[in-house]
PDB file of N, CA and C in Angstrom:
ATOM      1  N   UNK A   1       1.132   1.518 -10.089  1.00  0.00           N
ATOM      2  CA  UNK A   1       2.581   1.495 -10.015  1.00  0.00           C
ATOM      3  C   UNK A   1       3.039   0.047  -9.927  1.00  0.00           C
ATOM      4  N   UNK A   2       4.527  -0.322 -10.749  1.00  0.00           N
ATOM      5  CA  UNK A   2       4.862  -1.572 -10.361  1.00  0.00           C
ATOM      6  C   UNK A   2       6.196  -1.643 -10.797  1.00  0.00           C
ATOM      7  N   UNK A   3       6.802  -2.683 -11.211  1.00  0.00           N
ATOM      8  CA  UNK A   3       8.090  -3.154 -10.791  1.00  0.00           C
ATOM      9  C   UNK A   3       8.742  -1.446 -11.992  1.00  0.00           C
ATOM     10  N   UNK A   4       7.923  -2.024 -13.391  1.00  0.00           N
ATOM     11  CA  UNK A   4       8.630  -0.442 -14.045  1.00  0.00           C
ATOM     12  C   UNK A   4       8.608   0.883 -13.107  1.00  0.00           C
ATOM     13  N   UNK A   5       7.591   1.112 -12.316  1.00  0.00           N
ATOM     14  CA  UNK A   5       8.298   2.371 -11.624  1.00  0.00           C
ATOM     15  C   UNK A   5       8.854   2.272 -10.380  1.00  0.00           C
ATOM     16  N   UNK A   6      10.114   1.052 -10.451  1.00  0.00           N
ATOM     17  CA  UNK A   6      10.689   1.164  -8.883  1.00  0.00           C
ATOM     18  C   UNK A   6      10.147   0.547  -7.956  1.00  0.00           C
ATOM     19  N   UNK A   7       9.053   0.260  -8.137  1.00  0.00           N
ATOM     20  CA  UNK A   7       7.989  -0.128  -6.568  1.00  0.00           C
ATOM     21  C   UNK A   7       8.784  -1.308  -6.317  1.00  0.00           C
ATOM     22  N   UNK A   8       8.980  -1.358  -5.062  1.00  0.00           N
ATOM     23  CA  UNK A   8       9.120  -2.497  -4.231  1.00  0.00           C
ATOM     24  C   UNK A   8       8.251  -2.905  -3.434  1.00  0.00           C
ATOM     25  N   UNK A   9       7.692  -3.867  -2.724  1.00  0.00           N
ATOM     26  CA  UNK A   9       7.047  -4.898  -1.481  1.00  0.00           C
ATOM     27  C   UNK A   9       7.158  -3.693  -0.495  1.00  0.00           C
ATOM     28  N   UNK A  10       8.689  -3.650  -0.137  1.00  0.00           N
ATOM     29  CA  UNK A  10       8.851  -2.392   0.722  1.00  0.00           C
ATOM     30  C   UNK A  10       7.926  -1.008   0.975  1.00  0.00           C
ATOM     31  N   UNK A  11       7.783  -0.586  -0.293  1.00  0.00           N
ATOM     32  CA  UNK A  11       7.739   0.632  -0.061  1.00  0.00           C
ATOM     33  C   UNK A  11       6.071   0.359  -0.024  1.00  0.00           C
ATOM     34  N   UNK A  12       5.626  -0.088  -0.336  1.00  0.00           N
ATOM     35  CA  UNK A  12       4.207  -0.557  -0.015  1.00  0.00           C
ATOM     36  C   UNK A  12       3.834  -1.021   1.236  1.00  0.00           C
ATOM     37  N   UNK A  13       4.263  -1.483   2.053  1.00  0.00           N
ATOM     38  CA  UNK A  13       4.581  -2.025   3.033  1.00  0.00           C
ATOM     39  C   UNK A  13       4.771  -0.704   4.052  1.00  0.00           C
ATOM     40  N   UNK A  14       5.856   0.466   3.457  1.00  0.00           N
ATOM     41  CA  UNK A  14       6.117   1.454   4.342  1.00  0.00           C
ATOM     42  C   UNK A  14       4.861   2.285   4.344  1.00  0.00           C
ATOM     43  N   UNK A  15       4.149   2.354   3.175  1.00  0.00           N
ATOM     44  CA  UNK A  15       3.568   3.113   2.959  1.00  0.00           C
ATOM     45  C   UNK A  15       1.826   3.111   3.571  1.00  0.00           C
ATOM     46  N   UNK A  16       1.541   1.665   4.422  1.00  0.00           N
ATOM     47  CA  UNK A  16       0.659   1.120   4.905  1.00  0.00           C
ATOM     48  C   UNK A  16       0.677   0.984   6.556  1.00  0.00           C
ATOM     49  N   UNK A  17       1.651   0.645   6.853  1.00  0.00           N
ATOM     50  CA  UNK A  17       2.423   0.490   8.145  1.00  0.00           C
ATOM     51  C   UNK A  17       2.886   2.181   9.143  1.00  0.00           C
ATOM     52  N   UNK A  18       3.287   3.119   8.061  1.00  0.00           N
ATOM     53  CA  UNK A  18       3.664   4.392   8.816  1.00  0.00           C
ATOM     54  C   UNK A  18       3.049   5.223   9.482  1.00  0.00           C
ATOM     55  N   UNK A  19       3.851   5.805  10.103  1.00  0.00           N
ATOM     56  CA  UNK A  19       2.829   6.754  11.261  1.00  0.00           C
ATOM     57  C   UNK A  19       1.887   7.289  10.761  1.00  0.00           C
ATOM     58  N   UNK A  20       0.621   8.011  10.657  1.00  0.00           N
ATOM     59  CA  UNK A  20       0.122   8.617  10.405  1.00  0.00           C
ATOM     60  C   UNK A  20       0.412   9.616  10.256  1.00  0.00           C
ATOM     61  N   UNK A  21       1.772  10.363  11.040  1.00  0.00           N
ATOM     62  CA  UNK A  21       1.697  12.059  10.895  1.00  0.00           C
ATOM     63  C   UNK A  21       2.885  12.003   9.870  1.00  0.00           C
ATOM     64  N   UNK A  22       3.163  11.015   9.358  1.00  0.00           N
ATOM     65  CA  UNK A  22       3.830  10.758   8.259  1.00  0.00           C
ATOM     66  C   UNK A  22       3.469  10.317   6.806  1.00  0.00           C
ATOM     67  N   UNK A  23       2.251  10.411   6.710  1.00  0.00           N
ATOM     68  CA  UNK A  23       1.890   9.968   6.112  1.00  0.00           C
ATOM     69  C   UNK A  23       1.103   8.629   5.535  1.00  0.00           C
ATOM     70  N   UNK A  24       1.273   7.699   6.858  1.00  0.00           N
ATOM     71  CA  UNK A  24       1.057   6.466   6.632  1.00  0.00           C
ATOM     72  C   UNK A  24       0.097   5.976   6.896  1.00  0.00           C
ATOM     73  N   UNK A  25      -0.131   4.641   6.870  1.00  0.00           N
ATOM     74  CA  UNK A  25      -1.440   4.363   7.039  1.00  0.00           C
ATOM     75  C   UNK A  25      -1.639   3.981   8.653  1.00  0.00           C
ATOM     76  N   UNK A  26      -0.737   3.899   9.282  1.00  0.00           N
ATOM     77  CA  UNK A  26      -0.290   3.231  10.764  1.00  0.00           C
ATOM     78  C   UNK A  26      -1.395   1.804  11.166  1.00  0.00           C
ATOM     79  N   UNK A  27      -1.426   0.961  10.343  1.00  0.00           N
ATOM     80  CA  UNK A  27      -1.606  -0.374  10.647  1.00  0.00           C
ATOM     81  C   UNK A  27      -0.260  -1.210  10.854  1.00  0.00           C
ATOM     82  N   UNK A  28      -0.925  -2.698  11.530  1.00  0.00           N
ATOM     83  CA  UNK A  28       0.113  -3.115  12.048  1.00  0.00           C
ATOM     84  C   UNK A  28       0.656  -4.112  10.753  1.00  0.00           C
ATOM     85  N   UNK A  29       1.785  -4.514  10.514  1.00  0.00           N
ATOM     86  CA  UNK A  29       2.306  -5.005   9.587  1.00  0.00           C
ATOM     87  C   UNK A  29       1.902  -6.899   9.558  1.00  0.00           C
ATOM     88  N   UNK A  30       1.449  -7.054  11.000  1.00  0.00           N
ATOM     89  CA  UNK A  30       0.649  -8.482  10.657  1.00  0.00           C
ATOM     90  C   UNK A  30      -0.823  -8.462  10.007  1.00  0.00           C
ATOM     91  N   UNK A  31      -1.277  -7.134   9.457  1.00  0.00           N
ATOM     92  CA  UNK A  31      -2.950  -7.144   8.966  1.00  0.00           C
ATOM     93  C   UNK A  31      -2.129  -7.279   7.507  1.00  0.00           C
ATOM     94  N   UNK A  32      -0.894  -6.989   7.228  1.00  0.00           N
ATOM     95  CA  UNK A  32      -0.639  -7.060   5.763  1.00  0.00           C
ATOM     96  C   UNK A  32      -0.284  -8.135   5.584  1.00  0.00           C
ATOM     97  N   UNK A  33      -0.973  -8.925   4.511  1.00  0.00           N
ATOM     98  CA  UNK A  33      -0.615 -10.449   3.704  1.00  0.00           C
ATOM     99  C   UNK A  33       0.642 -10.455   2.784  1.00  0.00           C
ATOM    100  N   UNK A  34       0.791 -10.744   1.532  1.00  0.00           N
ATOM    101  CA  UNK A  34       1.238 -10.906   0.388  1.00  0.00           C
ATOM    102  C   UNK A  34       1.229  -9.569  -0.531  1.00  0.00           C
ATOM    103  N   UNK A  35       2.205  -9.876  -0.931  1.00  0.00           N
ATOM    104  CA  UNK A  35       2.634  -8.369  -1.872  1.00  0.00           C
ATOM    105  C   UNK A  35       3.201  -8.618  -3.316  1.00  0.00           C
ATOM    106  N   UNK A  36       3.283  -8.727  -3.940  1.00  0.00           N
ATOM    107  CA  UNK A  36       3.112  -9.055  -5.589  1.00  0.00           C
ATOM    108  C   UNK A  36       3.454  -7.804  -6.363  1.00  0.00           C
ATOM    109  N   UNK A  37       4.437  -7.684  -7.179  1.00  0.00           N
ATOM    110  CA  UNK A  37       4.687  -6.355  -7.494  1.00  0.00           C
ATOM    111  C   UNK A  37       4.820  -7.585  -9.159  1.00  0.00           C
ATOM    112  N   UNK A  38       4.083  -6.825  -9.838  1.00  0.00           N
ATOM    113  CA  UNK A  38       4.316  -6.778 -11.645  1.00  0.00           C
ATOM    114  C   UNK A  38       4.240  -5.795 -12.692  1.00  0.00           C
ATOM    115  N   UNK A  39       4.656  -5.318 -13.415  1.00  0.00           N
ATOM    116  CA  UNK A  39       5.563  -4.753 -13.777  1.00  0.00           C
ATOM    117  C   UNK A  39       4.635  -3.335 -14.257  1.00  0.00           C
ATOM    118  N   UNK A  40       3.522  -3.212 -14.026  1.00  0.00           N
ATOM    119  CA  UNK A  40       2.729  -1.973 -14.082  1.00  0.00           C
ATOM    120  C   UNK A  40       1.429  -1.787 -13.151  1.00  0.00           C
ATOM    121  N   UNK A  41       1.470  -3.044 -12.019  1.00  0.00           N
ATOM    122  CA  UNK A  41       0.794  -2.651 -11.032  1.00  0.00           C
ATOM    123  C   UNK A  41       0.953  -3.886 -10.033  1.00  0.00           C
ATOM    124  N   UNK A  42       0.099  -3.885  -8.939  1.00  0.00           N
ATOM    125  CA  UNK A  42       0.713  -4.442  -7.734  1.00  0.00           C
ATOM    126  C   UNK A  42      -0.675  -4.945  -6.976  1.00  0.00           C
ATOM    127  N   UNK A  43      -0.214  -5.892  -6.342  1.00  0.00           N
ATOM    128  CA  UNK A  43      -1.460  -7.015  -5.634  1.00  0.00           C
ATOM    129  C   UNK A  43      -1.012  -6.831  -4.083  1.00  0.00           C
ATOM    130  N   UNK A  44      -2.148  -6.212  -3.093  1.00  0.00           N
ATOM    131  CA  UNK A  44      -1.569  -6.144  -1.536  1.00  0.00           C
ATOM    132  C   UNK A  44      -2.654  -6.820  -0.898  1.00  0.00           C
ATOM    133  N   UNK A  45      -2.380  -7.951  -0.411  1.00  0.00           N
ATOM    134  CA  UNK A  45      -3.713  -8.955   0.459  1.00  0.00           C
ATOM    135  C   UNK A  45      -3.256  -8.068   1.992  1.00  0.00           C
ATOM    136  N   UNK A  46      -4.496  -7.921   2.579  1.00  0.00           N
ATOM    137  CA  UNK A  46      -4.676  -7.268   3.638  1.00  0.00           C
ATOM    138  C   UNK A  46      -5.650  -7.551   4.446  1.00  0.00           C
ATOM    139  N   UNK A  47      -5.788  -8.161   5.778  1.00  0.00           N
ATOM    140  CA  UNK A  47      -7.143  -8.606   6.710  1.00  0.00           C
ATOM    141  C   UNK A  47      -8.043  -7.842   6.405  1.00  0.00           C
ATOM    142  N   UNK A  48      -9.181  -8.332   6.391  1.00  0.00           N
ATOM    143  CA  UNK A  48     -11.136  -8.074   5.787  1.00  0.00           C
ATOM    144  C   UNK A  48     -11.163  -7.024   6.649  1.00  0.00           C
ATOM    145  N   UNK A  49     -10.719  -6.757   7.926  1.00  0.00           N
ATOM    146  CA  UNK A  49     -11.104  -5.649   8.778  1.00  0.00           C
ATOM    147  C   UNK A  49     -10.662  -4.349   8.464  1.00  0.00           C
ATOM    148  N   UNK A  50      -9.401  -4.399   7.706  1.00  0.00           N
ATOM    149  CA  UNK A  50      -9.099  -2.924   7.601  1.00  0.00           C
ATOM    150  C   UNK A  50      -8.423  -2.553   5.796  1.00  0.00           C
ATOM    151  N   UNK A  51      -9.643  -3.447   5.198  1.00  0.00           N
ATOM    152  CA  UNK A  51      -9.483  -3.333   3.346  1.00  0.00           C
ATOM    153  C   UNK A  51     -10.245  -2.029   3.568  1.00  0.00           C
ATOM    154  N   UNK A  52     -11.463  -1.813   3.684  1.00  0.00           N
ATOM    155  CA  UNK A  52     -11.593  -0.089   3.377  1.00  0.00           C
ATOM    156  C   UNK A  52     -10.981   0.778   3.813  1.00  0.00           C
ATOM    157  N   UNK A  53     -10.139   0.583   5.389  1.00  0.00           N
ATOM    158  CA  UNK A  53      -9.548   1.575   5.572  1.00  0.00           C
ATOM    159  C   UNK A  53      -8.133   2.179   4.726  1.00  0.00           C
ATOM    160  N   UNK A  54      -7.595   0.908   4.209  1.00  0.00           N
ATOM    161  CA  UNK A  54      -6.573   0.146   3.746  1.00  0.00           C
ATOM    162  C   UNK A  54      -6.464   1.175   2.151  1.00  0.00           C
ATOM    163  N   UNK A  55      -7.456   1.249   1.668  1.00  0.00           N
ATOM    164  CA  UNK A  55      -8.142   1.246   0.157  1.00  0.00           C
ATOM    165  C   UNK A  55      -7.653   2.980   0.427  1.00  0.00           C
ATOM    166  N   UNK A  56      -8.670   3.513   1.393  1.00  0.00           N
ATOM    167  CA  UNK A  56      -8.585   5.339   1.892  1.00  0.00           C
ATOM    168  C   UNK A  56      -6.874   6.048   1.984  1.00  0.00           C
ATOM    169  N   UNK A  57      -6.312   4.595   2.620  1.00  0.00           N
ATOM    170  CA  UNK A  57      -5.080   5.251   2.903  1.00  0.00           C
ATOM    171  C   UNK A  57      -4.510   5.398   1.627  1.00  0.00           C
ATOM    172  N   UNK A  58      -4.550   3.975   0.964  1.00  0.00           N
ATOM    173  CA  UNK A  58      -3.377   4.360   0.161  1.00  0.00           C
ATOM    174  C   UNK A  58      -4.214   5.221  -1.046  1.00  0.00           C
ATOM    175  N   UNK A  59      -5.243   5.164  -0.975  1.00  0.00           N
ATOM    176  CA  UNK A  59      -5.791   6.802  -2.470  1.00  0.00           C
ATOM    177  C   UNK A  59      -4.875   7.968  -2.052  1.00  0.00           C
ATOM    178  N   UNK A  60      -5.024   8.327  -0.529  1.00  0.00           N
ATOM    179  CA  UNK A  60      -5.447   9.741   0.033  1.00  0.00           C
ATOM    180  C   UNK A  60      -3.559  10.172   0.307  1.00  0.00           C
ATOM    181  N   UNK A  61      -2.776   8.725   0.521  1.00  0.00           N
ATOM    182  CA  UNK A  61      -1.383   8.831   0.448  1.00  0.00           C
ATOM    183  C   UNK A  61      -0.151   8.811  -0.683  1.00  0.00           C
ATOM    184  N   UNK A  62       0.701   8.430   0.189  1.00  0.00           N
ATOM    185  CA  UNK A  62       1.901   8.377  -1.026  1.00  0.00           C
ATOM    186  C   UNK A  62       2.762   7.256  -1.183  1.00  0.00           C
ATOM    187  N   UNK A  63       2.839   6.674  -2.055  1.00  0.00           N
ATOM    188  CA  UNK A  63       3.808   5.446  -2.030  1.00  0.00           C
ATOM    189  C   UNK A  63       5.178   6.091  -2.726  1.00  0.00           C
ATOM    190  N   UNK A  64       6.433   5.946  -2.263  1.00  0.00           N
ATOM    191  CA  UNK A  64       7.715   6.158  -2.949  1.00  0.00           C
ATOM    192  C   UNK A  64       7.438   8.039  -3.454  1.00  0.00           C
ATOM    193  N   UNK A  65       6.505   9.131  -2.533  1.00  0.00           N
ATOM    194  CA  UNK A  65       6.182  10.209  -3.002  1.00  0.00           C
ATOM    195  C   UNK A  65       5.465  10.687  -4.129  1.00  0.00           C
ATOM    196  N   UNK A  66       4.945   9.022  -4.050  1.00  0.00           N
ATOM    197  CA  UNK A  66       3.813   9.689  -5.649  1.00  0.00           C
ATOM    198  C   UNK A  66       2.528   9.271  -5.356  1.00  0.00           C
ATOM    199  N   UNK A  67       1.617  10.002  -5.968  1.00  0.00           N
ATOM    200  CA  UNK A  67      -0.038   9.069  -5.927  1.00  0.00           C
ATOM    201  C   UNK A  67       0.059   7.698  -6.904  1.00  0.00           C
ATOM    202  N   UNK A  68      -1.130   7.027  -6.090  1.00  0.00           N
ATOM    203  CA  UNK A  68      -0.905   5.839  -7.149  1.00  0.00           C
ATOM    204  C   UNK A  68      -2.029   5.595  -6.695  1.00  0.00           C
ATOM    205  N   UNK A  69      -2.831   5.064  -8.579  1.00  0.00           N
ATOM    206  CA  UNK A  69      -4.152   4.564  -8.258  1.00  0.00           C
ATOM    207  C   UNK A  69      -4.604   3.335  -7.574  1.00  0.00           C
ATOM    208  N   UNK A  70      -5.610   3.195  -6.582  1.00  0.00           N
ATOM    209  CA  UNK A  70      -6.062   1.847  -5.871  1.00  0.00           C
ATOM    210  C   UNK A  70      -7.786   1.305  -6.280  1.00  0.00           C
ATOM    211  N   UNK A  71      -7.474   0.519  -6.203  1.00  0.00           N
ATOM    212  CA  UNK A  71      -8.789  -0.206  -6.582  1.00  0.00           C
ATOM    213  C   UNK A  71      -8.676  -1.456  -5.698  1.00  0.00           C
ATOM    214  N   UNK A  72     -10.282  -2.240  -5.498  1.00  0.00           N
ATOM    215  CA  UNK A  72     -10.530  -3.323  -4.575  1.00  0.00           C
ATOM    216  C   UNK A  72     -10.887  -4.193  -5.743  1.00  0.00           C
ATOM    217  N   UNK A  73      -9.632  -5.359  -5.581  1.00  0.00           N
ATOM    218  CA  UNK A  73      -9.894  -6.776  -6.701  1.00  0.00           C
ATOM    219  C   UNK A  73     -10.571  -7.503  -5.766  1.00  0.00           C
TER     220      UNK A  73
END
C-alpha cells in the first residue's frame, strides 16, 4: 500500500501503536523510526528489538481496514 491507496505515516503509525484488542500492534510509538510513504508501497524503520514482532503485526493486521503485504528490507 502507498500514497495511491490513501496511506498516510498516520495510519501506519495507528496501525503499529494500537491496542491490541483493537487490533494493533500496541508498541510504543518511540520503537517507531521514519515512515516514507511512495506511491505503491511504504518504508517503516522500527527498533531491532521488535522488527519481528513488528513484521507479525502488521501481516496478521489491518492498516486503513485492509491487509497489506509486509516484507523485511
Amino acid at each position: 500500500a502507498g500514497r495511491k491507496d490513501k496511506l498516510r505515516p498516520g495510519d501506519v503509525l495507528g496501525a503499529l501503536t494500537g491496542t491490541v484488542e483493537a487490533g494493533g500492534g500496541g508498541f510504543d510509538a518511540g520503537q517507531i523510526g521514519k515512515i516514507e510513504i511512495h506511491d505503491r508501497f511504504a518504508y517503516v524503520a522500527v527498533a531491532d528489538s521488535i522488527a519481528e514482532a513488528a513484521l507479525v503485526s502488521l501481516r496478521l493486521g489491518r492498516v486503513k481496514g485492509r491487509r497489506v503485504k509486509v516484507e523485511a528490507v
